[in-house]
Protein backbone atom coordinates (compact mmCIF):
# COMPACT_ATOMS: atom_id res chain seq x y z
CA UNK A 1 12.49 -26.56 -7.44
CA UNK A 2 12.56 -26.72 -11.35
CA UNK A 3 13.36 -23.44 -13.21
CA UNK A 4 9.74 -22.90 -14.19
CA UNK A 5 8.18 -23.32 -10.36
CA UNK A 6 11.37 -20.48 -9.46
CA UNK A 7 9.90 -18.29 -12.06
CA UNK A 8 6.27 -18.69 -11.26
CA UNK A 9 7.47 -18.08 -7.34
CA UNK A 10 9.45 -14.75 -8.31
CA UNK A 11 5.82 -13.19 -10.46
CA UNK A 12 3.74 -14.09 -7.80
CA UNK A 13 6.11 -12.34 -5.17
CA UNK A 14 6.64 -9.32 -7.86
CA UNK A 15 2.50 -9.28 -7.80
CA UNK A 16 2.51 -8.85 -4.10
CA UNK A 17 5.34 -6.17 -3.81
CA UNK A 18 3.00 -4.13 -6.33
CA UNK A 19 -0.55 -5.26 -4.60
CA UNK A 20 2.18 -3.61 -1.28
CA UNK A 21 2.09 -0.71 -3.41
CA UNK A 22 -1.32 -0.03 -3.72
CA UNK A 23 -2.15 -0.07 -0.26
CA UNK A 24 0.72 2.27 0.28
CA UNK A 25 -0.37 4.64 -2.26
CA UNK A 26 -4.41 4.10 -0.45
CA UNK A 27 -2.57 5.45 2.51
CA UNK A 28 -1.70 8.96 0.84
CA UNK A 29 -4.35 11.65 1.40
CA UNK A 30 -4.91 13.51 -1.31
CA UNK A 31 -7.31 15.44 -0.71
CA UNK A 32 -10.49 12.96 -1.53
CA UNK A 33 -12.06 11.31 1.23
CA UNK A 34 -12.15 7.25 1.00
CA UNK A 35 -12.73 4.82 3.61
CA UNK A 36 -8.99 3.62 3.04
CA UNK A 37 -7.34 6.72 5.57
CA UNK A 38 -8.93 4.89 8.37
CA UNK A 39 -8.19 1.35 7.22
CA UNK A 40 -5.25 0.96 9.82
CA UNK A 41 -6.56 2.86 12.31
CA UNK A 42 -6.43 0.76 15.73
CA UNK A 43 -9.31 1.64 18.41
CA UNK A 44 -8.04 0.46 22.11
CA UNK A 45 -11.67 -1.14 22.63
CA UNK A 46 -11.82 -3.19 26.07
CA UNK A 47 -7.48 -3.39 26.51
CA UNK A 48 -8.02 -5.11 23.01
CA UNK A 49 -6.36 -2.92 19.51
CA UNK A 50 -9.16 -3.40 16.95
CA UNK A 51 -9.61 -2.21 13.72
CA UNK A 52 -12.18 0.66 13.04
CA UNK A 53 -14.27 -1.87 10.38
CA UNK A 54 -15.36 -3.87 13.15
CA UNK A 55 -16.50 -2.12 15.96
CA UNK A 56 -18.22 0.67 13.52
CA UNK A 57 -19.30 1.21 10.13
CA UNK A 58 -17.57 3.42 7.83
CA UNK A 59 -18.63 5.47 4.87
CA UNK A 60 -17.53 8.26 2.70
CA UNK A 61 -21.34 10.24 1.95
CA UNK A 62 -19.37 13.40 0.01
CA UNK A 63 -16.00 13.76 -1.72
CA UNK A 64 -14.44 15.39 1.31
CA UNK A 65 -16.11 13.69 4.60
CA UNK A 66 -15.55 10.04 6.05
CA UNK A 67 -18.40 9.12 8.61
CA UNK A 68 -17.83 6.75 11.53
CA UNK A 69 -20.04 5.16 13.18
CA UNK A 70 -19.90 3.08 16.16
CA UNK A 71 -22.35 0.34 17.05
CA UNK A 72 -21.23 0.61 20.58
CA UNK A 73 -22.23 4.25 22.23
CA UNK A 74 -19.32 3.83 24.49
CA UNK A 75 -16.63 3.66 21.68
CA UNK A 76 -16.94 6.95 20.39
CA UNK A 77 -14.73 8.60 22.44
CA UNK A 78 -12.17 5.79 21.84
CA UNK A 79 -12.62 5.81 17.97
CA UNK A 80 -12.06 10.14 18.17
CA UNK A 81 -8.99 9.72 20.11
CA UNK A 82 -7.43 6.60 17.72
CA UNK A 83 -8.20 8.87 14.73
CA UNK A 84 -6.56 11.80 16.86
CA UNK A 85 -3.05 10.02 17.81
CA UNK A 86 -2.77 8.46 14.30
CA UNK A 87 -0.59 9.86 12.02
CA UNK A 88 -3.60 11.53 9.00
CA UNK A 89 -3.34 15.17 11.05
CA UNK A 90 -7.42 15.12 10.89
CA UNK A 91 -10.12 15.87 13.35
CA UNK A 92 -12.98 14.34 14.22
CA UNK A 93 -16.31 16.08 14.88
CA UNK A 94 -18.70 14.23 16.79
CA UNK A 95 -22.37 14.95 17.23
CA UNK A 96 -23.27 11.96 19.41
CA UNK A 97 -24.79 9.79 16.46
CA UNK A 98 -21.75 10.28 13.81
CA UNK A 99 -18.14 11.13 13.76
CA UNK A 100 -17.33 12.79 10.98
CA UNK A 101 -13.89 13.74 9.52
CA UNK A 102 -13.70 16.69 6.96
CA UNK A 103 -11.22 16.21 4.53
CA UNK A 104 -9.15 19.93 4.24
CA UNK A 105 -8.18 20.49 0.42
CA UNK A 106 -4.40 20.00 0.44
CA UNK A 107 -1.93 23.02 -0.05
CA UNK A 108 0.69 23.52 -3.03
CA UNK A 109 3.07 22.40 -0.06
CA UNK A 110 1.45 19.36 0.96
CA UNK A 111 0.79 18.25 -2.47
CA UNK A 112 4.66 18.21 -2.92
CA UNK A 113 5.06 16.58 -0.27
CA UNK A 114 2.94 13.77 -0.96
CA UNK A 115 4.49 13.22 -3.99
CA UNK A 116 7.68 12.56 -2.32
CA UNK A 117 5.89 9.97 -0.08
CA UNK A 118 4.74 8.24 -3.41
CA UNK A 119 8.19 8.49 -4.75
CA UNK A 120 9.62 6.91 -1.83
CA UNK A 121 6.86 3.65 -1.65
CA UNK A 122 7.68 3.30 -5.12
CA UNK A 123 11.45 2.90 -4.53
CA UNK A 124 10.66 0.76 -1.79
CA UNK A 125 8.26 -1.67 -4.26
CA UNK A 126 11.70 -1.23 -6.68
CA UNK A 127 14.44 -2.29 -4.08
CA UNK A 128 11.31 -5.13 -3.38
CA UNK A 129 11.31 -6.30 -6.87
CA UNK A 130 15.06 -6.44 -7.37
CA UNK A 131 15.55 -7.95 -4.53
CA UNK A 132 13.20 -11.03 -5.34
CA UNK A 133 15.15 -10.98 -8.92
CA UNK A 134 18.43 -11.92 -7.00
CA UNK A 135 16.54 -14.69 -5.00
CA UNK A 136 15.86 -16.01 -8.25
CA UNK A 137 18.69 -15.64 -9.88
CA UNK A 138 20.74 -17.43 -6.87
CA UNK A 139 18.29 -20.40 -6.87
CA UNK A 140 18.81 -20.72 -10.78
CA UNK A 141 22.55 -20.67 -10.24
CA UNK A 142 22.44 -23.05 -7.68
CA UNK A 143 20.38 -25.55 -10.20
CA UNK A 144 23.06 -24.65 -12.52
CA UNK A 145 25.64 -25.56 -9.75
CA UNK A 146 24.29 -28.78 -8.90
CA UNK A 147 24.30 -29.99 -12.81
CA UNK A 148 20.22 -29.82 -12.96
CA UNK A 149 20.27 -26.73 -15.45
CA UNK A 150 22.65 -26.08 -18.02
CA UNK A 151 24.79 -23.06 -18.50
CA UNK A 152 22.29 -21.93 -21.83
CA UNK A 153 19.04 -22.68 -19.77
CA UNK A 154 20.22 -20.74 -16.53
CA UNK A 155 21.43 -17.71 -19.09
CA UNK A 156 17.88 -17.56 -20.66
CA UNK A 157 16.15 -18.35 -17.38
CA UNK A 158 17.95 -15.10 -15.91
CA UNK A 159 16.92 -13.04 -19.07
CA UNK A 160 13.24 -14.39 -18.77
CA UNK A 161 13.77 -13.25 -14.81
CA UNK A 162 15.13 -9.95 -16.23
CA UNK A 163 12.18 -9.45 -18.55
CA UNK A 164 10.09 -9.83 -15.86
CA UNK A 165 11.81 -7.80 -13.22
CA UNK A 166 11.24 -4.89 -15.89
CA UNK A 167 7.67 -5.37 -16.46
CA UNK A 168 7.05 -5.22 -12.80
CA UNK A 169 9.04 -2.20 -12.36
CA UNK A 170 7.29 -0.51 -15.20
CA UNK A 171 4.13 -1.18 -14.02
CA UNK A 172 5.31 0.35 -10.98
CA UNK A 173 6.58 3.52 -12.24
CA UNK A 174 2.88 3.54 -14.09
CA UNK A 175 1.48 3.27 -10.67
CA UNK A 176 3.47 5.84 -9.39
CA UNK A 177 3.03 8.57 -11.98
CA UNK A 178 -0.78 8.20 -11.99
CA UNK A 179 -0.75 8.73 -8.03
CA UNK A 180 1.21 11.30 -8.30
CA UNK A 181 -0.72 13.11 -11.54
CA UNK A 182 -3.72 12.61 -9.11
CA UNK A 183 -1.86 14.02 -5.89
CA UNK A 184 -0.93 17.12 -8.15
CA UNK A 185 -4.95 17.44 -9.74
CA UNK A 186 -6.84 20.13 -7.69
């Protein structure tokens, strides 16, 4: 691997740590209802754990309700108790045609909270991106090592790593302190 191909590697990994992000931060309730919250919720359907998407369609109608629902009559119950055991603290209503999942308005507590959960994914994306910086950097040092970079090319190849490290992490912290302004918004 040239020094260009290591560099074009280490942004595409940085874009994935950040696309990571995002579907952290889709995780996070707060407080608006989007089809995202049930995403990675896992029905047991026939011994088989399947994603919600495709044994049901799913749809957000208001600001504060997700609908579910199942083209199979006899996965209803399963979907309700999936959406119980998972980890969003929601319940479902179901009226035999629908399940339906009212989203609560989050408390002062919970809000807090939440930012503290998007604090800690963005850390994680962080420690992600640095960590793909040092890859780099000890691939550009071992070009440097076996004579097919010299000591001026590795030192700007590990500044135009550096540069690029600290975009990424910007955009992160941008990420971060929009999720949480919109965590915080009532």
């Amino acid at each position: 691997m040239d020094k260009d191909s290591l560099q074009l590697d280490a942004e595409e990994r940085m874009e994935k740590a950040l696309a990571a992000l995002d579907r952290d931060f889709g995780k996070l309730r707060t407080g608006r209802a989007t089809t995202v919250l049930v995403e990675d919720i896992r029905v047991d359907y026939y011994g088989t754990p399947t994603p919600i998407q495709q044994l049901a369609s799913v749809a957000v109608p208001d600001s504060r309700t997700v609908t579910i629902q199942p083209w199979d009559r006899n996965a209803f119950s399963l979907v309700e108790k999936a959406i119980l055991k998972s980890d969003l603290g929601l319940t479902p209503m179901n009226d035999g045609k629908l399940i339906r999942i009212s989203i609560p308005p989050l408390t002062e507590d919970r809000r807090k909270e939440l930012t503290k959960v998007a604090r800690k994914y963005t850390e994680d994306a962080k420690v992600a991106l640095r960590n793909i910086r040092r890859d780099a950097n000890d691939s550009l040092k071992k070009l440097e090592k076996d004579k097919t970079l010299s000591e001026d090319e590795l030192k700007k190849a590990m500044d135009d790593i550096q540069k690029l490290t600290d975009a990424y992490v910007a955009r992160a912290d941008a990420k971060a302190s929009a999720k949480e302004k919109e965590i915080m918004e009532i």
